[in-house]
N, C-alpha and C. Protein backbone atom coordinates (compact mmCIF):
# COMPACT_ATOMS: atom_id res chain seq x y z
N UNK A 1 -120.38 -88.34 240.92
CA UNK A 1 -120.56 -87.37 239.83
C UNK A 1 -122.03 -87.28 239.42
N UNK A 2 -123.11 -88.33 239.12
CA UNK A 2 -124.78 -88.48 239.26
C UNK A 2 -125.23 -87.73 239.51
N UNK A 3 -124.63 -87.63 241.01
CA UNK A 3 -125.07 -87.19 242.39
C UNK A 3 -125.27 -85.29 242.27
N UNK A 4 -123.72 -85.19 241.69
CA UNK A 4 -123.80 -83.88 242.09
C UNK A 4 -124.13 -83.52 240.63
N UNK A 5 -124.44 -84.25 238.90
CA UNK A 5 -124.93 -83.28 238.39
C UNK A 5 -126.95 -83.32 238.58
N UNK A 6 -126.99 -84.31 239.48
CA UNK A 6 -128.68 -84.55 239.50
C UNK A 6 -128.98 -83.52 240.35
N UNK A 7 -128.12 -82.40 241.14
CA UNK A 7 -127.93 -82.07 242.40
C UNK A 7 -128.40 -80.47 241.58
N UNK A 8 -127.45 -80.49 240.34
CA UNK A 8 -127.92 -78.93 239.89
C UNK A 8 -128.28 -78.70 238.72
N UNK A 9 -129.67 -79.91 238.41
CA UNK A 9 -131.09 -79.02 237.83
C UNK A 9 -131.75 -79.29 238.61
N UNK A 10 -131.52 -79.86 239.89
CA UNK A 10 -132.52 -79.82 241.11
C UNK A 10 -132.74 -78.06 241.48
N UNK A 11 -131.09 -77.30 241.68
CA UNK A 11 -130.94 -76.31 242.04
C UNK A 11 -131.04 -75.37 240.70
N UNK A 12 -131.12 -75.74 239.30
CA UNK A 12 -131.69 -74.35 238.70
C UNK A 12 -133.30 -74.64 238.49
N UNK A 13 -133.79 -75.64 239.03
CA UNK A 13 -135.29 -75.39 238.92
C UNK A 13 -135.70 -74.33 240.36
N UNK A 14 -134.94 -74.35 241.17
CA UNK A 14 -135.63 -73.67 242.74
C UNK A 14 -134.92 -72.56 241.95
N UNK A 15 -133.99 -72.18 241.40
CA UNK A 15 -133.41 -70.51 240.80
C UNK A 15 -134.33 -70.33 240.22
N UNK A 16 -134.69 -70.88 239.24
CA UNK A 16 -135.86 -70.27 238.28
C UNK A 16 -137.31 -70.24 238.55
N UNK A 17 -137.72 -70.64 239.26
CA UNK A 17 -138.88 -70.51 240.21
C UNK A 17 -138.85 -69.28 241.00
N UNK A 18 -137.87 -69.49 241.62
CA UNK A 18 -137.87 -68.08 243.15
C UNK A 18 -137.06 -66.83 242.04
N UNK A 19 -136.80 -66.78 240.82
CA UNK A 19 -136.37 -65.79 240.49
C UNK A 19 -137.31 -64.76 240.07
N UNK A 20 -138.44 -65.44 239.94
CA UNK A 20 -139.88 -64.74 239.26
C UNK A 20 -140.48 -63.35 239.92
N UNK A 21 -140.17 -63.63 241.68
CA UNK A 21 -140.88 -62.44 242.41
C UNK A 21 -139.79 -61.91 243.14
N UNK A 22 -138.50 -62.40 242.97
CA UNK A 22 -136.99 -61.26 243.10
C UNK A 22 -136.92 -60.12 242.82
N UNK A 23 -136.60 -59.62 244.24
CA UNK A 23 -136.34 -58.08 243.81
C UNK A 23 -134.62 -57.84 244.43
N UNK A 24 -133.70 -57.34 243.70
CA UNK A 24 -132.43 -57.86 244.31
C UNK A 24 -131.68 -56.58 244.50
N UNK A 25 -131.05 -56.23 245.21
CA UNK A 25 -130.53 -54.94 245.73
C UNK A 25 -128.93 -54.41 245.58
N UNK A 26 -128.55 -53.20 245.06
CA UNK A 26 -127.69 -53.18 244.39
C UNK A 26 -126.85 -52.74 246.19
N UNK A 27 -125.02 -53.55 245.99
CA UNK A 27 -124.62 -53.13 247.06
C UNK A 27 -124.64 -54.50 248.13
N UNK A 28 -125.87 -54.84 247.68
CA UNK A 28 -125.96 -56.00 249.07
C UNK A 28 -126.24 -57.58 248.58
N UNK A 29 -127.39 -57.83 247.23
CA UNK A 29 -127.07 -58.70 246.52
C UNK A 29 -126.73 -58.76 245.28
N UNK A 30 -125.42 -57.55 244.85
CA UNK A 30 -124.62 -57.48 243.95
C UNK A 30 -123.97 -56.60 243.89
N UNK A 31 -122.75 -56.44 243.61
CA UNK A 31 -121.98 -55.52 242.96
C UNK A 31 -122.33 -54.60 241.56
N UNK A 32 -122.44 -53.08 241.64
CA UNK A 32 -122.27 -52.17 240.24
C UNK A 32 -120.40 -51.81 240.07
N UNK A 33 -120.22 -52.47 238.96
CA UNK A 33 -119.16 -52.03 238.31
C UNK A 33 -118.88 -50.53 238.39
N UNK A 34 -117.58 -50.14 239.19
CA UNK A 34 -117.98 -48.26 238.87
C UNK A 34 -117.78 -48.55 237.38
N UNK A 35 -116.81 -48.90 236.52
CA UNK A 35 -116.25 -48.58 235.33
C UNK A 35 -116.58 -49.94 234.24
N UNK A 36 -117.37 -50.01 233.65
CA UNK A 36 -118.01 -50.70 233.03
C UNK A 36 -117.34 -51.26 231.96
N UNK A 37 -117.15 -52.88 232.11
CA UNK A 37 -115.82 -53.74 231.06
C UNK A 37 -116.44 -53.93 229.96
N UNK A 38 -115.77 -53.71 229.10
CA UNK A 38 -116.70 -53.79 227.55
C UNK A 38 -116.60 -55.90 227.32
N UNK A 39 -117.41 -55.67 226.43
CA UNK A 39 -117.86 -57.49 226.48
C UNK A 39 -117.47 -57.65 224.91
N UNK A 40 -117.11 -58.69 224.59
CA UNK A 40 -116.54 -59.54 223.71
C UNK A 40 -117.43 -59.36 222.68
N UNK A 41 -118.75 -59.53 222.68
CA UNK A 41 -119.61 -59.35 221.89
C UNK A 41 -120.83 -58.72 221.86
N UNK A 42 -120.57 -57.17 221.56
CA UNK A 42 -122.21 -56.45 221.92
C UNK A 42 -123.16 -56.87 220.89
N UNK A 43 -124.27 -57.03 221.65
CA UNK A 43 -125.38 -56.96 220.91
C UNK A 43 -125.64 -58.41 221.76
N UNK A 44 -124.99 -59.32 222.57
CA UNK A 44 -125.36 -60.54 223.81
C UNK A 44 -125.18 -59.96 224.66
N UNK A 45 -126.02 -60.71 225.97
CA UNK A 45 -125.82 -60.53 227.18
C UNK A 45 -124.65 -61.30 227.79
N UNK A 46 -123.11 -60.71 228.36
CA UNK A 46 -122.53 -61.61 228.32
C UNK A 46 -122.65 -62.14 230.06
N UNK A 47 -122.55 -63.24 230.47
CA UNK A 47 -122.27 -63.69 231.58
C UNK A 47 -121.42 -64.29 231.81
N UNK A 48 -120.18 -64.03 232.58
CA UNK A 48 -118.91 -64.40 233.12
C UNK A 48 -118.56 -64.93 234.34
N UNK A 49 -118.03 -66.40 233.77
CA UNK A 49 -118.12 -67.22 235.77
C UNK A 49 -116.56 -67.12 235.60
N UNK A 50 -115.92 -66.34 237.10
CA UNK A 50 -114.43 -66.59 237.34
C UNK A 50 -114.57 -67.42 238.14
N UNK A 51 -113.46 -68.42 238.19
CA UNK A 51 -113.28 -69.53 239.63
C UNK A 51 -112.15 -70.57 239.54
N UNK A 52 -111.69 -71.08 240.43
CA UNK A 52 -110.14 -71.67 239.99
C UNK A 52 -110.41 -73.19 241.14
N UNK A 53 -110.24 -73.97 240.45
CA UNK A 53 -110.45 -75.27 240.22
C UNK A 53 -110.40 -75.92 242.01
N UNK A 54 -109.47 -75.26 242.83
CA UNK A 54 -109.29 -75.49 244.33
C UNK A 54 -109.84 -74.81 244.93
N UNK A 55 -111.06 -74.06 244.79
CA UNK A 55 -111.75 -73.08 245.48
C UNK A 55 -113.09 -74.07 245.87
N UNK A 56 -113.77 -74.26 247.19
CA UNK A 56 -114.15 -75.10 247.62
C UNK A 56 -115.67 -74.21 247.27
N UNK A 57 -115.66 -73.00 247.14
CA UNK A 57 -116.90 -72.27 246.90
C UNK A 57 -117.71 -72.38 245.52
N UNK A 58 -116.36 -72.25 244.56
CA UNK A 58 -116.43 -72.62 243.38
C UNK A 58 -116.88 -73.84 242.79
N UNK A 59 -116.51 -74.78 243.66
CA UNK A 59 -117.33 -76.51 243.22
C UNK A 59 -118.45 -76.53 243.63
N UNK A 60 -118.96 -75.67 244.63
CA UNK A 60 -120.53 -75.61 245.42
C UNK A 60 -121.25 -75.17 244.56
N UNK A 61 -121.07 -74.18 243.53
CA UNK A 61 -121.27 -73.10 242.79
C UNK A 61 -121.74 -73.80 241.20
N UNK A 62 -120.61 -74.70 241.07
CA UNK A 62 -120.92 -75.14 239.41
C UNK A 62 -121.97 -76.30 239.59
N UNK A 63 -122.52 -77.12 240.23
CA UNK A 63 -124.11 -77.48 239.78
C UNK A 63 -124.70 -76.84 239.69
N UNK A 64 -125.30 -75.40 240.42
CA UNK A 64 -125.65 -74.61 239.95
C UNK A 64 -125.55 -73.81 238.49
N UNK A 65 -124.64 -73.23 238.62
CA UNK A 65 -124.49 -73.05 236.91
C UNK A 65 -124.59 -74.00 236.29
N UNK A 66 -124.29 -75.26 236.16
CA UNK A 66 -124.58 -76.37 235.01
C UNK A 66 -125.84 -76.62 235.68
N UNK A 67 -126.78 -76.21 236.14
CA UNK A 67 -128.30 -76.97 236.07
C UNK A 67 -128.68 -74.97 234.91
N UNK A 68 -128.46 -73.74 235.11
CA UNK A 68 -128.38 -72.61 234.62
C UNK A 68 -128.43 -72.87 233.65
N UNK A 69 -127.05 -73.22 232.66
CA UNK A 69 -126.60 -73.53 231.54
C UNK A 69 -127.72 -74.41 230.64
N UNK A 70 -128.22 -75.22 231.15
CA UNK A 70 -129.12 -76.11 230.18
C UNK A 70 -130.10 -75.18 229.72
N UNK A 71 -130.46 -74.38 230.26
CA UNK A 71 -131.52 -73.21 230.06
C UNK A 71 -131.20 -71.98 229.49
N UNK A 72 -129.66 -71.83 228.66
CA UNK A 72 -129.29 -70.87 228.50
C UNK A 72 -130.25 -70.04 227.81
N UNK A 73 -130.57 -68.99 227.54
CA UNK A 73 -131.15 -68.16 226.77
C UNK A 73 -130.70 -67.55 225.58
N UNK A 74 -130.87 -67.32 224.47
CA UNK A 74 -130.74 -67.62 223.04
C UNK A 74 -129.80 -65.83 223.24
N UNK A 75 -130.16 -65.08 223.77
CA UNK A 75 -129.58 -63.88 223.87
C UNK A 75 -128.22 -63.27 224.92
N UNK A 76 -127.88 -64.48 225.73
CA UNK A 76 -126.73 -64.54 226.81
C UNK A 76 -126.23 -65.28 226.28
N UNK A 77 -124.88 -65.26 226.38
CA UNK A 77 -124.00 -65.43 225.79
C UNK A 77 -122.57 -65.79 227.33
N UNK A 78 -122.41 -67.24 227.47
CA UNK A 78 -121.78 -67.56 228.82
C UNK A 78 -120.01 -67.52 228.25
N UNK A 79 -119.35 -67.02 229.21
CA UNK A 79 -117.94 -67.49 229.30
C UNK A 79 -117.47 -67.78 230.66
N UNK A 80 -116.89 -68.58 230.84
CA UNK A 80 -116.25 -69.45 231.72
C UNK A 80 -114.69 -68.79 231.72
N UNK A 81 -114.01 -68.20 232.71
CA UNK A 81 -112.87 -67.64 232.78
C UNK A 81 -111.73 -68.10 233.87
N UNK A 82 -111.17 -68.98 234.03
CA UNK A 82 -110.40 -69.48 234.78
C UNK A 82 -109.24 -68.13 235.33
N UNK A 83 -109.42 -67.38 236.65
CA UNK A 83 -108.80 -67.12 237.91
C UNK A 83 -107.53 -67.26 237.66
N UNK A 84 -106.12 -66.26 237.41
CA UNK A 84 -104.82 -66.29 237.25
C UNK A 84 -104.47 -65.41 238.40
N UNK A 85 -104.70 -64.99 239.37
CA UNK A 85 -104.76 -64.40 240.41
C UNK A 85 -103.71 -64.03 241.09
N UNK A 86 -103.03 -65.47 241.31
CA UNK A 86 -101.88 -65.86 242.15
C UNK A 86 -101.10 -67.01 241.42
N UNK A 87 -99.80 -67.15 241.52
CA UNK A 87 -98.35 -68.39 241.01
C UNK A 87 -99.83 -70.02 240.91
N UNK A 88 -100.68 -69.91 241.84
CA UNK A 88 -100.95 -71.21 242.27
C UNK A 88 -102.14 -71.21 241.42
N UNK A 89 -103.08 -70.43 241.40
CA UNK A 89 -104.17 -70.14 240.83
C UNK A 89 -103.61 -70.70 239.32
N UNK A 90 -102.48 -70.00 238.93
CA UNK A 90 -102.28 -69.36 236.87
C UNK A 90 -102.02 -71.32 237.02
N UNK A 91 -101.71 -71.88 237.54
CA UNK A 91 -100.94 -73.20 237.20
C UNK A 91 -102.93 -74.02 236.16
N UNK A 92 -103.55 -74.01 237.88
CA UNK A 92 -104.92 -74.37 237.05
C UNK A 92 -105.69 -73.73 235.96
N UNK A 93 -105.72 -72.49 235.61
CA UNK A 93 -106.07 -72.00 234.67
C UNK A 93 -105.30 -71.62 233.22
N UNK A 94 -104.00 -72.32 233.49
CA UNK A 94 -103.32 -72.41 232.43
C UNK A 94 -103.46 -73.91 231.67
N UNK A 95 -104.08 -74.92 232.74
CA UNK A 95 -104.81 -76.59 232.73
C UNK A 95 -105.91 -76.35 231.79
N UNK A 96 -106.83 -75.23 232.31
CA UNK A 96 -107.87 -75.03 231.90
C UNK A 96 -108.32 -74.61 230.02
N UNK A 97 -107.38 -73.90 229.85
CA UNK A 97 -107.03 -73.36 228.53
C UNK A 97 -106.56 -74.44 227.91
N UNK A 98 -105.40 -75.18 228.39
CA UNK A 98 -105.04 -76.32 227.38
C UNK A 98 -106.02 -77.46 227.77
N UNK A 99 -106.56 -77.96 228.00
CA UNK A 99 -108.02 -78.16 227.82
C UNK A 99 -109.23 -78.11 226.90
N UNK A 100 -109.24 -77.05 226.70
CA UNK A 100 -109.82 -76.56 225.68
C UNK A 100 -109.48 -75.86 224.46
N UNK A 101 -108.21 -75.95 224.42
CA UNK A 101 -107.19 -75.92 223.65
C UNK A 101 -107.21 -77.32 222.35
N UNK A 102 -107.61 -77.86 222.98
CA UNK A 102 -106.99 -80.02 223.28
C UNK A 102 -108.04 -80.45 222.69
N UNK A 103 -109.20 -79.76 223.00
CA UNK A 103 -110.63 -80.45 222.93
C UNK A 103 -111.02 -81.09 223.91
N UNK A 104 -111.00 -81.46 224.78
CA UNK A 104 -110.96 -82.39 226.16
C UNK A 104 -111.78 -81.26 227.27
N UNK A 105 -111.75 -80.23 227.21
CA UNK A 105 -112.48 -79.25 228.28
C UNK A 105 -114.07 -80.15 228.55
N UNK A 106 -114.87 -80.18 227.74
CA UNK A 106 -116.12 -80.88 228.06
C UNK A 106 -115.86 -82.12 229.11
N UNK A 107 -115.27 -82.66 228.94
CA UNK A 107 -115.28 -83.85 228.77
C UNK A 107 -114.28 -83.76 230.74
N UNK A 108 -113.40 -83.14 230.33
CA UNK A 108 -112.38 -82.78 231.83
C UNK A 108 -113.18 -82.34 232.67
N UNK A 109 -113.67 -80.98 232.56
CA UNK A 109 -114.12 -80.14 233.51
C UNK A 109 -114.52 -80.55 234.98
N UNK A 110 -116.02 -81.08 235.06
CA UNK A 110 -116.68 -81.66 236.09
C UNK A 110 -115.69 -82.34 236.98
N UNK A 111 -114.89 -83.12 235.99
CA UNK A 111 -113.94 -84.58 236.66
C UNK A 111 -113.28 -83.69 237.51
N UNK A 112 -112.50 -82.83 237.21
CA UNK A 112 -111.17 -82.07 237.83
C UNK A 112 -111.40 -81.56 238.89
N UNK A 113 -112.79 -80.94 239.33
CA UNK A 113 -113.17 -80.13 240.35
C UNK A 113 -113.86 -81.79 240.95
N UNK A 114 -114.53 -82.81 240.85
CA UNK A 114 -114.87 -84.61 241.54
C UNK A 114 -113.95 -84.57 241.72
N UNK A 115 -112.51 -84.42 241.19
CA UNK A 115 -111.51 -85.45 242.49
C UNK A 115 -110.58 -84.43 243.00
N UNK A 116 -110.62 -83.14 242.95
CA UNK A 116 -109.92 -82.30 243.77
C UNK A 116 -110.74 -82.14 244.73
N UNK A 117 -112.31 -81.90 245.00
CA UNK A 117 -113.38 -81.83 246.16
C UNK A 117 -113.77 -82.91 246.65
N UNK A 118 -113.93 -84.07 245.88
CA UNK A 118 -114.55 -85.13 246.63
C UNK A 118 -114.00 -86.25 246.70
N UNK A 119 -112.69 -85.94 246.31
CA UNK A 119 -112.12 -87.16 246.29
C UNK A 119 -110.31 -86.77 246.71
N UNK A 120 -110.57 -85.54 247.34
CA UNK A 120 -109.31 -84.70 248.24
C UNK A 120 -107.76 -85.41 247.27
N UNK A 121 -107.80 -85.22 245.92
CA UNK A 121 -107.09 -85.45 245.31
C UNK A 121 -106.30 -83.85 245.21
N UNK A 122 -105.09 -83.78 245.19
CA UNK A 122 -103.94 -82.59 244.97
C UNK A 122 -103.94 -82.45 243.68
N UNK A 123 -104.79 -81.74 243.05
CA UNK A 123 -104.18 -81.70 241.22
C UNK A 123 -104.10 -80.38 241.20
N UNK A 124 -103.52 -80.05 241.74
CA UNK A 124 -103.43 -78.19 241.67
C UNK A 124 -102.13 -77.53 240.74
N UNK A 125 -101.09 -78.29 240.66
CA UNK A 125 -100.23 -77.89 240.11
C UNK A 125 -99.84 -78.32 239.03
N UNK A 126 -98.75 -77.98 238.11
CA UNK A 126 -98.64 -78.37 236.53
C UNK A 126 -98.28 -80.02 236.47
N UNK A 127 -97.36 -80.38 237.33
CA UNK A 127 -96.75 -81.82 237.11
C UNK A 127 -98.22 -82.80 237.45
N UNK A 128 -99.33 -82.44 238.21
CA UNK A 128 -100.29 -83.11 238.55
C UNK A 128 -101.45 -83.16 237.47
N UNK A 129 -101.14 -81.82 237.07
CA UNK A 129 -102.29 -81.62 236.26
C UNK A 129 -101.80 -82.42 234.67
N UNK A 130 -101.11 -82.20 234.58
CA UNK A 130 -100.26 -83.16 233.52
C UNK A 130 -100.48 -84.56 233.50
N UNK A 131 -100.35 -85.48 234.14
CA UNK A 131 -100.90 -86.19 234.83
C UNK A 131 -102.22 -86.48 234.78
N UNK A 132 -103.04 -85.65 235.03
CA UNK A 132 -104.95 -86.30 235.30
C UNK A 132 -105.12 -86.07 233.83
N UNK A 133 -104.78 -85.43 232.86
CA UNK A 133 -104.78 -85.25 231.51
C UNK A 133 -104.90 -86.36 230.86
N UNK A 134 -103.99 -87.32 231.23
CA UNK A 134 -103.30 -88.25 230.92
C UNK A 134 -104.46 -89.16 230.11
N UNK A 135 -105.96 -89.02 230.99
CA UNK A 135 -106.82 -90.22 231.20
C UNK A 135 -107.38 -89.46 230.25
N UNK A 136 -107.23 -88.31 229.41
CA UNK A 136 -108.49 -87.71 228.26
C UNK A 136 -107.27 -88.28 226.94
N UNK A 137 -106.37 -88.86 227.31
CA UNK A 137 -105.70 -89.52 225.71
C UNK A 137 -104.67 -87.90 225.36
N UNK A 138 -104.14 -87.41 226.60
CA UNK A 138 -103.11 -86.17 225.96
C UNK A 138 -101.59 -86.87 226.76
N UNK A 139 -100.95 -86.95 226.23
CA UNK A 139 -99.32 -87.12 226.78
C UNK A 139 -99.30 -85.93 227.11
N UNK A 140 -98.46 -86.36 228.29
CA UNK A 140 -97.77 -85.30 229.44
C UNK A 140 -96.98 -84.25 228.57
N UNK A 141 -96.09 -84.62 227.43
CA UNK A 141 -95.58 -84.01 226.56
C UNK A 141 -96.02 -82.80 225.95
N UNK A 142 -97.36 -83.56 225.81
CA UNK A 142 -98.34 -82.71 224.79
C UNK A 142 -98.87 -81.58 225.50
N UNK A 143 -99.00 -81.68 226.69
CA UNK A 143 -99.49 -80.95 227.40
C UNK A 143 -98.87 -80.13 228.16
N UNK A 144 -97.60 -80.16 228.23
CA UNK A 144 -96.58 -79.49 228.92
C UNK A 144 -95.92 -78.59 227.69
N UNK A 145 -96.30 -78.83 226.65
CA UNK A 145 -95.55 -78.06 225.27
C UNK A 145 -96.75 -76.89 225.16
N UNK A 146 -97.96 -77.55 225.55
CA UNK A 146 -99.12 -76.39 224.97
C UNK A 146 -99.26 -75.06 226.08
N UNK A 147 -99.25 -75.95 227.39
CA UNK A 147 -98.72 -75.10 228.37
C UNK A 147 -98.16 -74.06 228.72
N UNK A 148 -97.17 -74.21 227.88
CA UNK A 148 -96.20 -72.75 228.26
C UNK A 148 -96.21 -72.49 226.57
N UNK A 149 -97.03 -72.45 225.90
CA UNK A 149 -97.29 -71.74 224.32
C UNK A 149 -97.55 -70.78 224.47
N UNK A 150 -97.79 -70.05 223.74
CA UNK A 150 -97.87 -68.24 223.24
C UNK A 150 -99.26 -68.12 223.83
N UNK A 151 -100.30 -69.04 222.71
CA UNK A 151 -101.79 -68.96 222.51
C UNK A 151 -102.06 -68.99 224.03
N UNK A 152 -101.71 -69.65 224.82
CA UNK A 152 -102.11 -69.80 226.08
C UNK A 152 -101.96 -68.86 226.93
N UNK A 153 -100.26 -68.52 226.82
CA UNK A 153 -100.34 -67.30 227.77
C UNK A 153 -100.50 -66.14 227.49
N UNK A 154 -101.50 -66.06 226.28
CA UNK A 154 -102.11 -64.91 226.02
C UNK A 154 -103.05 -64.85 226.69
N UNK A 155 -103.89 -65.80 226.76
CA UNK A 155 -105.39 -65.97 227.05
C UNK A 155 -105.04 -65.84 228.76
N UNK A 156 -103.93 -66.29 229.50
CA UNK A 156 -104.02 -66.00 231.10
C UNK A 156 -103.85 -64.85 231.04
N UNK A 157 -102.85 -63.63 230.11
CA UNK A 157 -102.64 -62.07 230.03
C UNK A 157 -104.13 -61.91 230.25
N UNK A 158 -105.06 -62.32 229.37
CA UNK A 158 -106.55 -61.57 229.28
C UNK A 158 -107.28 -61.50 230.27
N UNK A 159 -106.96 -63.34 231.09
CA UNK A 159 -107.89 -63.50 232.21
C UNK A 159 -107.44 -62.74 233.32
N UNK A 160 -105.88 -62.56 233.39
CA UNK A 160 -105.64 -61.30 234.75
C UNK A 160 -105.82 -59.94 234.56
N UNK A 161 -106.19 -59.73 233.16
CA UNK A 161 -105.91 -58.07 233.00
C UNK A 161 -108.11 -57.82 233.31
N UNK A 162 -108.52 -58.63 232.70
CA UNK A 162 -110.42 -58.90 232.84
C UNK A 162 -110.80 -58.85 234.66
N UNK A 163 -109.94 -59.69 235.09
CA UNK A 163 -109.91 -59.77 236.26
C UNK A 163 -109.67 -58.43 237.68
N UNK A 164 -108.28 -57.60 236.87
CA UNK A 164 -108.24 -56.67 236.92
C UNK A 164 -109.44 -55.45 237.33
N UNK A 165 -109.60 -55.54 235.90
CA UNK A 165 -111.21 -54.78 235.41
C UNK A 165 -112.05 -54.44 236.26
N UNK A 166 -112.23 -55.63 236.73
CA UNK A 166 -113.62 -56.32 237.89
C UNK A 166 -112.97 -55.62 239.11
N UNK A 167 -111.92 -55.76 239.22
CA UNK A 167 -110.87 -54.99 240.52
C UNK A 167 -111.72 -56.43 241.40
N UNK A 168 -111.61 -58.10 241.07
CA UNK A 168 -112.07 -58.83 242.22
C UNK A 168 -110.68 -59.46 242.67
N UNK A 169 -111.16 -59.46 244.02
CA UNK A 169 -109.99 -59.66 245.24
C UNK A 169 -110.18 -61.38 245.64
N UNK A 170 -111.40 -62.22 245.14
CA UNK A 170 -111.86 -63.35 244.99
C UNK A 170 -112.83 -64.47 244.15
N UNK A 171 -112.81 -65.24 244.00
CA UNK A 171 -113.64 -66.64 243.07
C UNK A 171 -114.85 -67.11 244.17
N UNK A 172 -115.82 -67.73 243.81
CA UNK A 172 -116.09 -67.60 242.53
C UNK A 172 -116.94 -66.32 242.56
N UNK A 173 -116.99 -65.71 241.23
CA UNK A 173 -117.56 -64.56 240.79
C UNK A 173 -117.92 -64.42 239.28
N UNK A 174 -119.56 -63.70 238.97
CA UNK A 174 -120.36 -64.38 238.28
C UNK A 174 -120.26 -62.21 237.53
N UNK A 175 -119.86 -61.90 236.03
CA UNK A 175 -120.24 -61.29 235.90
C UNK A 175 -121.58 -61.13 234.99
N UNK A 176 -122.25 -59.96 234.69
CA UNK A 176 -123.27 -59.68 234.16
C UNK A 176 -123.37 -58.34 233.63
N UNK A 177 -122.77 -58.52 231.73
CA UNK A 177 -122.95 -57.52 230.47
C UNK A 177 -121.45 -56.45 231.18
N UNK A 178 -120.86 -56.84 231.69
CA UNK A 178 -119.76 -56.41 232.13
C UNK A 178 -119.80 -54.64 233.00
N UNK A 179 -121.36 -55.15 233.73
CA UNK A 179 -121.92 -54.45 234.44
C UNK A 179 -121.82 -54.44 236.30
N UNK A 180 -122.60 -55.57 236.75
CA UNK A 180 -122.55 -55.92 237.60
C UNK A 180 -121.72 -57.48 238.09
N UNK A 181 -121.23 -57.56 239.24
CA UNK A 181 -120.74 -58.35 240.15
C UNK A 181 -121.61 -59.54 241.03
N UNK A 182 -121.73 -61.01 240.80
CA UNK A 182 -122.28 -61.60 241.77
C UNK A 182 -121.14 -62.26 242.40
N UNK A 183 -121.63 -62.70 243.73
CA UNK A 183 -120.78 -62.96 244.36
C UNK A 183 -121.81 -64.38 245.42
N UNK A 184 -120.96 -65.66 245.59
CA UNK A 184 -121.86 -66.38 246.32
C UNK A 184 -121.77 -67.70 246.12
N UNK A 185 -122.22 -68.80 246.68
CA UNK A 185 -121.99 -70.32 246.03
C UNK A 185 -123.03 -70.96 246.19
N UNK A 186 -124.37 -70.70 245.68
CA UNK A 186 -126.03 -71.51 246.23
C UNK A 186 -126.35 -70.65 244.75
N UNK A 187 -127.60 -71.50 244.90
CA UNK A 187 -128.62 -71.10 243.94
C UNK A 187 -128.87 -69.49 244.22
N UNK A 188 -128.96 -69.16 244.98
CA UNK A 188 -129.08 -67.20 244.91
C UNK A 188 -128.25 -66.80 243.84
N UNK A 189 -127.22 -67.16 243.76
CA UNK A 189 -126.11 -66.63 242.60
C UNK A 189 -127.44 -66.53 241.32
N UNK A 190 -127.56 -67.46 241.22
CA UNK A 190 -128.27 -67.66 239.80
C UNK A 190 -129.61 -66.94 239.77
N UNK A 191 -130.38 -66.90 240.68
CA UNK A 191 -131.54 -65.89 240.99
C UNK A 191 -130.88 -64.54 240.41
N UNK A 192 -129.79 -63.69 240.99
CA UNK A 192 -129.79 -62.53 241.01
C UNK A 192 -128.82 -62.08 239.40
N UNK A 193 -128.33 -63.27 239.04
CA UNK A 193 -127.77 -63.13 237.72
C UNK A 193 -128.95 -63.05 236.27
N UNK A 194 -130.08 -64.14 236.98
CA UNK A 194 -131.22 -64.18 236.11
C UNK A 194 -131.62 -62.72 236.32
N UNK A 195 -132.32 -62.06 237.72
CA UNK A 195 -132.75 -60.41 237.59
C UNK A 195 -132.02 -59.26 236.52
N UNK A 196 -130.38 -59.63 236.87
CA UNK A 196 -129.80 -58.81 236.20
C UNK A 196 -129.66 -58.78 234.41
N UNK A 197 -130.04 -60.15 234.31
CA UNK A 197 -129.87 -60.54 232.95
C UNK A 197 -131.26 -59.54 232.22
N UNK A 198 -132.01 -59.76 232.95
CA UNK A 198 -134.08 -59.44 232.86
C UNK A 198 -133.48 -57.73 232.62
N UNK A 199 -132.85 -56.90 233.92
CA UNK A 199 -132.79 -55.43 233.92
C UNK A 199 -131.56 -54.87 232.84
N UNK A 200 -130.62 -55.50 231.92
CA UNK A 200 -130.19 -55.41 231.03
C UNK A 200 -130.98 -55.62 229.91
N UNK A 201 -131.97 -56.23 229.88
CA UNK A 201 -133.26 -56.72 228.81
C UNK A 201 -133.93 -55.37 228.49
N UNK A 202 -134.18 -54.97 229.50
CA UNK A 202 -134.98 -53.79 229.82
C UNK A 202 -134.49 -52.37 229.40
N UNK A 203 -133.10 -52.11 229.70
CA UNK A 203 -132.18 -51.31 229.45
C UNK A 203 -132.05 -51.32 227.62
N UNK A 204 -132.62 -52.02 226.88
CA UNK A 204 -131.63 -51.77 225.54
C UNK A 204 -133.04 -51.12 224.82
C-alpha cells in the first residue's frame, strides 16, 4: 500500500509538469459530450471519476488521481461515482455508498481496490463485501440493513441514470464540468483533465 500511494505523487508530479505545454485534442484525447450534464454545483468545476472496484484499469488509475487530489484546486470540485452498470458492478458500488454512508469510505477505499488487485482477493460481491467491512468495526448486519436502504438505492438510481448521461459503455472514466469525457489509466488522464479544467477557466 506505501508502495502504490508513494507511486502516485510520483505520477501527479510528471502530470503536472508535462501538463504545462499540452495541447490535447478533442475526439482523440477526449471525448465532447454532445448533450451537456448539468453539475451538482454551478459556479465549481466539477470533476467526475466513474470506476468499479474490479476494474484492473481503474486501480492503475487511482494513484494517479490520489497523487491529483492532494493538489486539488480551490475552484474544482471532485466526485467520485461508483459504476452501477451491470448486477455485478451495482453489488460494489452499493459497498461503496454504504461506506460512506458508515463513515469508513476514507479509511476503506485504497484497502478494497490492495486486496482485490494485489492481493487477488474476490470481494466483489455483497456476502464478501460484508465481510471486508467487518475490519472498519461495521457488523455484517449493519451493513447488509444499509445496503438495501432507500438512501442508498437512491444514490445507485443517480449513479446509473449520470452514467446514462455520459452514454459510457466503460470505467474508468474521468468527467470534466459535465462537458467532456476522459478516458485512460496513466498519468495522461490527469494531464488532459488538468487542460480541460484550464479551457473551462477560460470559458467563464
Amino acid at each position: 500500500m506505501k508502495k502504490f500511494l508513494l507511486g502516485a505523487v510520483a505520477a501527479s508530479v510528471l502530470a503536472f509538469s508535462g501538463n504545462a505545454m499540452a495541447n490535447f485534442v478533442a475526439g482523440q484525447d477526449y471525448q465532447v459530450v454532445a448533450k451537456p450534464v448539468k453539475v451538482e454545483k454551478p459556479g465549481r468545476i466539477e470533476v467526475r471519476e466513474f470506476f468499479w472496484y474490479g476494474c484492473g484499469h481503474c486501480f492503475a488509475l487511482e494513484p494517479h488521481m490520489q497523487g491529483w487530489l492532494k493538489k486539488l484546486p480551490k475552484d474544482v470540485r471532485f466526485v467520485r461515482t461508483p459504476a452501477a452498470m451491470n448486477p455485478l458492478w451495482e453489488q460494489a458500488a452499493r459497498a461503496y455508498y454504504v461506506s460512506e454512508a458508515l463513515g469508513v469510505r476514507q479509511k476503506a477505499h485504497l484497502q478494497l481496490f490492495h486486496d482485490i488487485h494485489d492481493k487477488q482477493r474476490p470481494i466483489l460481491e455483497q456476502a464478501q463485501l460484508a465481510k471486508f467491512y467487518t475490519r472498519y468495526g461495521i457488523p455484517e448486519a449493519k451493513f447488509n440493513s444499509t445496503y438495501k436502504s432507500f438512501p442508498i438505492t437512491s444514490k445507485i438510481a443517480q449513479a446509473k441514470n449520470l452514467a446514462a448521461q455520459y452514454q459510457l459503455s466503460g470505467v474508468p472514466a474521468v468527467t470534466v464540468n459535465g462537458k467532456y469525457i476522459v478516458q485512460g489509466n496513466d498519468a495522461k488522464v490527469i494531464q488532459v483533465v488538468n487542460y480541460l479544467i484550464e479551457k473551462e477557466r477560460k470559458a467563464k
